[in-house]
N, C-alpha and C. Protein backbone atom coordinates (compact mmCIF):
# COMPACT_ATOMS: atom_id res chain seq x y z
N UNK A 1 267.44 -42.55 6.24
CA UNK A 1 267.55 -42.36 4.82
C UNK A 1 267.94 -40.92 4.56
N UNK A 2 269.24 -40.73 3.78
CA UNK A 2 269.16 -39.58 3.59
C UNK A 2 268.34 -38.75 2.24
N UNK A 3 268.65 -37.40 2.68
CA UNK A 3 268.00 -36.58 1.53
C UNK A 3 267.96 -36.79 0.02
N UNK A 4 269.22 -37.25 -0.30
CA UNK A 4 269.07 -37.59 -1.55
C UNK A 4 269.17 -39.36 -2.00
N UNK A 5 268.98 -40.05 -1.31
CA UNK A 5 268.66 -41.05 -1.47
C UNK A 5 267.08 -41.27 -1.89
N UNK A 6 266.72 -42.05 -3.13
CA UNK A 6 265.66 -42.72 -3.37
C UNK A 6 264.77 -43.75 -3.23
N UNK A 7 263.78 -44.43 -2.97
CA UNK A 7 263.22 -45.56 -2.83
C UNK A 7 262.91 -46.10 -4.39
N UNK A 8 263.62 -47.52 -4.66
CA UNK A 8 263.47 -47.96 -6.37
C UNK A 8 263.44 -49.07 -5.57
N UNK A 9 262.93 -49.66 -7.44
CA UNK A 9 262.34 -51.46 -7.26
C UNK A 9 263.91 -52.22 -7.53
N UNK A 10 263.85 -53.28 -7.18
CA UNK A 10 265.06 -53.94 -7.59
C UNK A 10 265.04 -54.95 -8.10
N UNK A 11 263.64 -55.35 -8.16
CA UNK A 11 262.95 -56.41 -9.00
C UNK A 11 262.29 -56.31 -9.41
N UNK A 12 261.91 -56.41 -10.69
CA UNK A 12 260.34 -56.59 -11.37
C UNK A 12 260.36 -57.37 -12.11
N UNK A 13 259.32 -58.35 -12.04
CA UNK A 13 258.27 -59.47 -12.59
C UNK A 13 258.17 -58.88 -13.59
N UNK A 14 257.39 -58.17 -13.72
CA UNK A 14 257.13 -57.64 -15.65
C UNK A 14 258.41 -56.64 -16.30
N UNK A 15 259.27 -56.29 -15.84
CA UNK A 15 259.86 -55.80 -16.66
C UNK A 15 259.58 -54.62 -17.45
N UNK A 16 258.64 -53.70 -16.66
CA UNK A 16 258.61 -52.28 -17.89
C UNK A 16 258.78 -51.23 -16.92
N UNK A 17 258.75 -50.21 -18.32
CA UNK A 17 259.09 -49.04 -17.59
C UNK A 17 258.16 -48.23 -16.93
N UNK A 18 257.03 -48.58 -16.70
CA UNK A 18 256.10 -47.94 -15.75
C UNK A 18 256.25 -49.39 -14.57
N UNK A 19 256.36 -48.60 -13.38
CA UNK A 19 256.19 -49.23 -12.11
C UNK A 19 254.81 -49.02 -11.47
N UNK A 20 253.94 -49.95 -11.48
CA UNK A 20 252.89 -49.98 -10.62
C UNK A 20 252.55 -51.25 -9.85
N UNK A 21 252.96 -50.71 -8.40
CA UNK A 21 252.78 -51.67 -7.63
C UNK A 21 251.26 -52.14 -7.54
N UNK A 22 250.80 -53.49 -7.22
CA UNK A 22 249.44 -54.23 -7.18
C UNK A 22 248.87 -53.72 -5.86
N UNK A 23 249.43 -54.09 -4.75
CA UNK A 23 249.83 -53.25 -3.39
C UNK A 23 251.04 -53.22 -2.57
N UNK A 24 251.03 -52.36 -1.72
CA UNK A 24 251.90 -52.23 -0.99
C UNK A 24 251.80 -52.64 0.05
N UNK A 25 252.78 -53.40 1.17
CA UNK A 25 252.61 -53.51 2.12
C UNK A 25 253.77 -52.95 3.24
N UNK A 26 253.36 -52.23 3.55
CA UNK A 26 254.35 -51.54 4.95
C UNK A 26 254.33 -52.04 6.06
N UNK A 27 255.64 -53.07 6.43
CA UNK A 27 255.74 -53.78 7.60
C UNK A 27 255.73 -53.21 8.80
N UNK A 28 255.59 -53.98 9.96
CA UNK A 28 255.10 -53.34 11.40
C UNK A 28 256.73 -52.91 11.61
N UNK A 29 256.72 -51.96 12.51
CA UNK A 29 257.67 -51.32 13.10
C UNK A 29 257.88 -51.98 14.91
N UNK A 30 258.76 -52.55 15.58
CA UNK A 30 258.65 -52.51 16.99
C UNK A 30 259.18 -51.53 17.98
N UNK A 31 259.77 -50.52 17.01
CA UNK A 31 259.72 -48.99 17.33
C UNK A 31 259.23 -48.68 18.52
N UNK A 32 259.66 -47.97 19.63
CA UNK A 32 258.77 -47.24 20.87
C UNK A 32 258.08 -46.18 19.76
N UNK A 33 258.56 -45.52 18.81
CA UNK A 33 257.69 -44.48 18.16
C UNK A 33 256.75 -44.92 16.93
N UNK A 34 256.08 -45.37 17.23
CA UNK A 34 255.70 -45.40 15.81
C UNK A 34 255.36 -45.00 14.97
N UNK A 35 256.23 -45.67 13.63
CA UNK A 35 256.67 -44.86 12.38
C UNK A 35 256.73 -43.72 12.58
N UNK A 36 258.50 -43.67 13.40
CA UNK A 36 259.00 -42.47 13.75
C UNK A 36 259.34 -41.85 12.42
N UNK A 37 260.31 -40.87 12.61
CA UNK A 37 261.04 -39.90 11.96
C UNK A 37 261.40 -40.49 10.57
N UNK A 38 262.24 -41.67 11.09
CA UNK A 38 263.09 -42.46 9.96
C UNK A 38 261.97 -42.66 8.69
N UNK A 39 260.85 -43.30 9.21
CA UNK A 39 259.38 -43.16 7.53
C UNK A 39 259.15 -42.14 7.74
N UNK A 40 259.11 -40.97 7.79
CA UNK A 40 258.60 -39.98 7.51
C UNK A 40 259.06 -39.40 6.23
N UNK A 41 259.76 -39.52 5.38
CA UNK A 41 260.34 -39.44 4.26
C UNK A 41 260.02 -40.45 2.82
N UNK A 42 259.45 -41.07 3.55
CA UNK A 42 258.52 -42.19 2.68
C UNK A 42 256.51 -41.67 2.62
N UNK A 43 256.20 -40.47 3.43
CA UNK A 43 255.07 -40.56 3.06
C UNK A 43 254.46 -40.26 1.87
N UNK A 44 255.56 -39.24 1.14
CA UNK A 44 254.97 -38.72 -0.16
C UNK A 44 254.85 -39.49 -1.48
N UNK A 45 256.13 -40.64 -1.10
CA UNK A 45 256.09 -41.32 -1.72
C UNK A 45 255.00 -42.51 -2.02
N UNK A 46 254.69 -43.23 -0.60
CA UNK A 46 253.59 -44.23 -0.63
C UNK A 46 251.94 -43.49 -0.82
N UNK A 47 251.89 -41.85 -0.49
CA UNK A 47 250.59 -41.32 -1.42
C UNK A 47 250.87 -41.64 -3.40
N UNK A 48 251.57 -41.22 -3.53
CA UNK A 48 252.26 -41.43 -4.93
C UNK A 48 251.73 -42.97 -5.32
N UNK A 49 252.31 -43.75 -4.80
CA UNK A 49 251.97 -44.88 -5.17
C UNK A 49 250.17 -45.30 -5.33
N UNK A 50 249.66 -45.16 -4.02
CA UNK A 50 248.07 -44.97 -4.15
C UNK A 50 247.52 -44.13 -5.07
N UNK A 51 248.31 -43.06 -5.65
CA UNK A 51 247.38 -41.97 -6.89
C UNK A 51 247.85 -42.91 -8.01
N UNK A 52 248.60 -43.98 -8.00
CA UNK A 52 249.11 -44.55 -9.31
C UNK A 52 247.71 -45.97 -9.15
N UNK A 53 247.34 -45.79 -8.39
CA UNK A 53 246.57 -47.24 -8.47
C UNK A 53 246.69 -48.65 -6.93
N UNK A 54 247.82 -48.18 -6.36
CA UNK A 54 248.19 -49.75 -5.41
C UNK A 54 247.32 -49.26 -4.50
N UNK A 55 247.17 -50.90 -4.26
CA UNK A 55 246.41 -50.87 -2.65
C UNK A 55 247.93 -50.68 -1.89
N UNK A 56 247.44 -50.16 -0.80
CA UNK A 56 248.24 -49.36 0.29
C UNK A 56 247.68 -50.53 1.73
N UNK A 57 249.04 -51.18 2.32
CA UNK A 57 248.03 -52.31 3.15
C UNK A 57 248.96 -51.52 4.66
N UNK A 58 248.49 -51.32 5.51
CA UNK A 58 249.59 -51.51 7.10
C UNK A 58 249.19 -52.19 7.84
N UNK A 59 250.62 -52.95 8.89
CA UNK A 59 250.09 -53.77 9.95
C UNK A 59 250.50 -52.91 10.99
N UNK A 60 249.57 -53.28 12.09
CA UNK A 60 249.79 -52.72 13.65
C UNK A 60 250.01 -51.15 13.80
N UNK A 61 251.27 -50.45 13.88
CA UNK A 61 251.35 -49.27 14.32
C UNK A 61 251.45 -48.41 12.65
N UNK A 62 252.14 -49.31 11.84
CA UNK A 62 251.76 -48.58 10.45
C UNK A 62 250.77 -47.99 10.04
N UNK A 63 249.71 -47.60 10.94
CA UNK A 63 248.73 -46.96 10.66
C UNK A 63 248.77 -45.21 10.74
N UNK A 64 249.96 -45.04 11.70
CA UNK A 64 250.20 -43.73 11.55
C UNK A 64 250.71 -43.67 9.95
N UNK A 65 251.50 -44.21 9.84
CA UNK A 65 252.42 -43.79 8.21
C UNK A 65 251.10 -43.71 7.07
N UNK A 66 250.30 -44.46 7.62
CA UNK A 66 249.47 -44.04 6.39
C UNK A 66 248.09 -42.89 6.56
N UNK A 67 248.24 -42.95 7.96
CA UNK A 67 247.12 -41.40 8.24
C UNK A 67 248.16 -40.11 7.72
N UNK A 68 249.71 -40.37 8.33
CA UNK A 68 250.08 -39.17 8.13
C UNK A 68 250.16 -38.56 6.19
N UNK A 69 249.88 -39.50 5.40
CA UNK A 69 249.57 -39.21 4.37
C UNK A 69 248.51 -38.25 4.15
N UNK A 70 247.03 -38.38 5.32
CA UNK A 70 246.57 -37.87 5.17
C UNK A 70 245.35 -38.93 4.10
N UNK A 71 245.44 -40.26 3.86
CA UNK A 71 244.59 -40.84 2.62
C UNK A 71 243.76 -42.03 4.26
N UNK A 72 243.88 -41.42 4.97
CA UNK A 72 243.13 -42.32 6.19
C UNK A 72 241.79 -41.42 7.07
N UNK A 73 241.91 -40.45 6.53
CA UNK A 73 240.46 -39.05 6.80
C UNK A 73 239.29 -39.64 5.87
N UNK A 74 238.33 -39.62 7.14
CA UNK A 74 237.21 -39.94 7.15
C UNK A 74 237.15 -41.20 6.55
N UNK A 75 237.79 -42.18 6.72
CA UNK A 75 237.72 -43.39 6.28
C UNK A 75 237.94 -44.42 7.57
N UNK A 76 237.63 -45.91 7.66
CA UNK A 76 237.40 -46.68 8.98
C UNK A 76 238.90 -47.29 9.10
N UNK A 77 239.61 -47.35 9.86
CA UNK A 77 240.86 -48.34 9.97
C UNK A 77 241.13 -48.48 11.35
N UNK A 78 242.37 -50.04 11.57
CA UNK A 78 242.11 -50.36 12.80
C UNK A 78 243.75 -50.29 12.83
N UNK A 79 244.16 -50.50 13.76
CA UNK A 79 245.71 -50.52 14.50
C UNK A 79 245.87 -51.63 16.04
N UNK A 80 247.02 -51.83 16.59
CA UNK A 80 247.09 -52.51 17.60
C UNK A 80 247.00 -51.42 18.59
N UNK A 81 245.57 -51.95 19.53
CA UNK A 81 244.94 -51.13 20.79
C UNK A 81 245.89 -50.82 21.44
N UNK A 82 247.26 -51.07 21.42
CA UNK A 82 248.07 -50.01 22.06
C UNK A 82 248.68 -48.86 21.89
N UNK A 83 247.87 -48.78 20.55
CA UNK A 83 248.24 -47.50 19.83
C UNK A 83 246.56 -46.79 19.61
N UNK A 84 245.89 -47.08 19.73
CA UNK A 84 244.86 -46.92 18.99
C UNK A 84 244.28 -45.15 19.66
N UNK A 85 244.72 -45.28 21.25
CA UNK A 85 244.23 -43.90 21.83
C UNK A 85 245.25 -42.67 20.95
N UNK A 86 246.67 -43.29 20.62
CA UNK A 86 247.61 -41.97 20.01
C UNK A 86 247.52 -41.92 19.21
N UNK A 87 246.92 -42.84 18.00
CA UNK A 87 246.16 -42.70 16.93
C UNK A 87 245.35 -41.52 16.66
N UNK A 88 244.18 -41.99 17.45
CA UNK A 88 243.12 -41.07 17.33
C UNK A 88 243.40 -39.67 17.68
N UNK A 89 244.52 -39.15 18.57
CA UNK A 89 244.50 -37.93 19.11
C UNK A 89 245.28 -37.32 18.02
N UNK A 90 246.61 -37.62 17.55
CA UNK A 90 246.86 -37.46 16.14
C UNK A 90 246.27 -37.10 14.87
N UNK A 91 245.45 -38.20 14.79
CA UNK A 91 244.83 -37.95 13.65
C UNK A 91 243.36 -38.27 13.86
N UNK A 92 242.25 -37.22 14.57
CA UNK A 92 240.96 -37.63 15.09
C UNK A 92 239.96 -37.29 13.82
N UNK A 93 241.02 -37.41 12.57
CA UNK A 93 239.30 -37.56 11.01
C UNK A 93 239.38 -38.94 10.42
N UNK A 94 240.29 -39.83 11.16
CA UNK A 94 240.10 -40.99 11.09
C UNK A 94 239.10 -42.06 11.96
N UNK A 95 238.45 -42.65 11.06
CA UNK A 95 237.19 -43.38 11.63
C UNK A 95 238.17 -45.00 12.56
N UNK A 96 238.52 -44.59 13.83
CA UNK A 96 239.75 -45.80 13.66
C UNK A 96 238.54 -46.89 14.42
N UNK A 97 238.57 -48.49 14.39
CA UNK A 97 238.10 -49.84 15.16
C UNK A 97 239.05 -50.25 15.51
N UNK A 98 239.85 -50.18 16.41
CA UNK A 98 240.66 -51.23 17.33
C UNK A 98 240.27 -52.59 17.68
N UNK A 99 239.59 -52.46 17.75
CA UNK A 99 238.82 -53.63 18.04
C UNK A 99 238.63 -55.00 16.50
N UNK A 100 238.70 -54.38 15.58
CA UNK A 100 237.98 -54.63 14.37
C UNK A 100 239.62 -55.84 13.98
N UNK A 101 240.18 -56.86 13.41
CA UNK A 101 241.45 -57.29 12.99
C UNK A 101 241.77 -56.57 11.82
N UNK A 102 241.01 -56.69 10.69
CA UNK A 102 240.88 -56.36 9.65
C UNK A 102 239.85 -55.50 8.62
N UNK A 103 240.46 -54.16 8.55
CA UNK A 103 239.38 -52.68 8.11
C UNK A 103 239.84 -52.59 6.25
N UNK A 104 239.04 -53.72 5.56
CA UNK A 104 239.40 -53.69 4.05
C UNK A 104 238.62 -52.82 3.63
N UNK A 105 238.84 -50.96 3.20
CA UNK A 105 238.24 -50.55 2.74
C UNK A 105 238.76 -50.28 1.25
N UNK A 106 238.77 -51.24 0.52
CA UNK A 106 239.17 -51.31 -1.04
C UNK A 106 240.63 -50.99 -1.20
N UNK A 107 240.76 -49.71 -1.38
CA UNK A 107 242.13 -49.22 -1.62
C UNK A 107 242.80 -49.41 -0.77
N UNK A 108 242.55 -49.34 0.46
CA UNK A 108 243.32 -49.23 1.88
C UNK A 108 242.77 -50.07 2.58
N UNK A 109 244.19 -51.13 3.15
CA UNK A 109 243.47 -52.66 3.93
C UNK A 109 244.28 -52.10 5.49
N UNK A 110 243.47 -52.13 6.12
CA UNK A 110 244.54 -51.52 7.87
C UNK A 110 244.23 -52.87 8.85
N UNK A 111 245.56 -53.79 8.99
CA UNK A 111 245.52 -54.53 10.04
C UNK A 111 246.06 -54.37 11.57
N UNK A 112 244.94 -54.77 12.65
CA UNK A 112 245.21 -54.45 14.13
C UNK A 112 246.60 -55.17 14.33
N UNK A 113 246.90 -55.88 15.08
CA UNK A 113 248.46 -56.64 16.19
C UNK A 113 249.33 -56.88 15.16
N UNK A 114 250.23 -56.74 15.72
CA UNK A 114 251.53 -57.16 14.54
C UNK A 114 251.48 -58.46 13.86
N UNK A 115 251.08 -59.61 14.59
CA UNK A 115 250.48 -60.94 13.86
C UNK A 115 249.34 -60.86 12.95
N UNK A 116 248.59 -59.75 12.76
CA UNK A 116 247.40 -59.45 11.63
C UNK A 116 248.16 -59.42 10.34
N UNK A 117 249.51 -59.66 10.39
CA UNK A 117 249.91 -59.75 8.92
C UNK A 117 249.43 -61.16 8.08
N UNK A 118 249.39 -61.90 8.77
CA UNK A 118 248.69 -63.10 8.22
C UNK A 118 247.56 -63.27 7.94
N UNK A 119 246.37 -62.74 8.70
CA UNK A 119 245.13 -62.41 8.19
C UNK A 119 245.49 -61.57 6.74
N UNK A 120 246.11 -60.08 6.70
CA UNK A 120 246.05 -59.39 5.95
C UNK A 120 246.50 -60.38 4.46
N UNK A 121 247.42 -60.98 4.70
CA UNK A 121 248.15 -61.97 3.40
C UNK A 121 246.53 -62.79 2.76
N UNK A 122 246.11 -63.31 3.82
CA UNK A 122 245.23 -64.03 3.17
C UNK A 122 244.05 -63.29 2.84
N UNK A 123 243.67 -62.09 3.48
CA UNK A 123 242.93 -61.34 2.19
C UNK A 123 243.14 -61.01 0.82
N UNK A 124 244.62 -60.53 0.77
CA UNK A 124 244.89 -59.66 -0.22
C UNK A 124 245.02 -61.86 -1.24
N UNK A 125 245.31 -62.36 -0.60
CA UNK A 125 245.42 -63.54 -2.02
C UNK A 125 243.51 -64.28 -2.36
N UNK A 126 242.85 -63.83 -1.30
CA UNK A 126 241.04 -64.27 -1.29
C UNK A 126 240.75 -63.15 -2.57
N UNK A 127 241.50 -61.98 -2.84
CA UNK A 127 241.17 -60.89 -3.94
C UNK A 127 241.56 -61.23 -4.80
């Protein structure tokens, strides 16, 4: 993405001029890096979105994109255990469970394996 390129909606259901997403969900990456370089230009944006109100959801390695926000300190979240040791060394004020599928802490839902997107779906529709 370049520099002056933006992230906009291209659809909206309601139709106004305030955009507030219900939540977000940031799909898994199969990336050797995860959520390399290329999201890194999206973090300020998806904090933005969470100070507006959305739940903020990631699956599997998306858990960096949302520590590197910095809104994953001192709070519990889980990732796929093959990430979970570069996780923690990264970002060690995160309370991470690898172990755990699904870490719903209200605002922020963090699902483990890249297939935890389906668990995650059916939380966010049990809300």
């Amino acid at each position: 993405m370049k520099e002056t390129e933006r992230l906009e909606a291209v659809f909206d259901t309601h139709g106004s001029e305030r955009h507030i997403l219900v939540a977000l969900i940031v799909p898994p990456s199969l990336d050797s890096e995860p959520c390399g370089a290329a999201m890194q230009n999206h973090v300020r944006w998806i904090a933005e979105q969470h100070a507006k109100g959305t739940v903020l959801c990631s699956i599997c390695a998306v858990a960096f994109l949302l520590a590197e926000t910095g809104l994953l300190n001192g709070r519990s979240a889980t990732t796929h255990w093959i990430h979970a040791e570069k996780l923690q060394e990264r970002f060690p004020e995160v309370r991470l469970s690898p172990d755990i599928l699904i870490v719903d802490d209200g605002d922020i839902i963090t699902a483990g394996g890249v297939m935890a997107w389906i668990d995650l779906g059916l939380r966010l529709i049990h809300r």
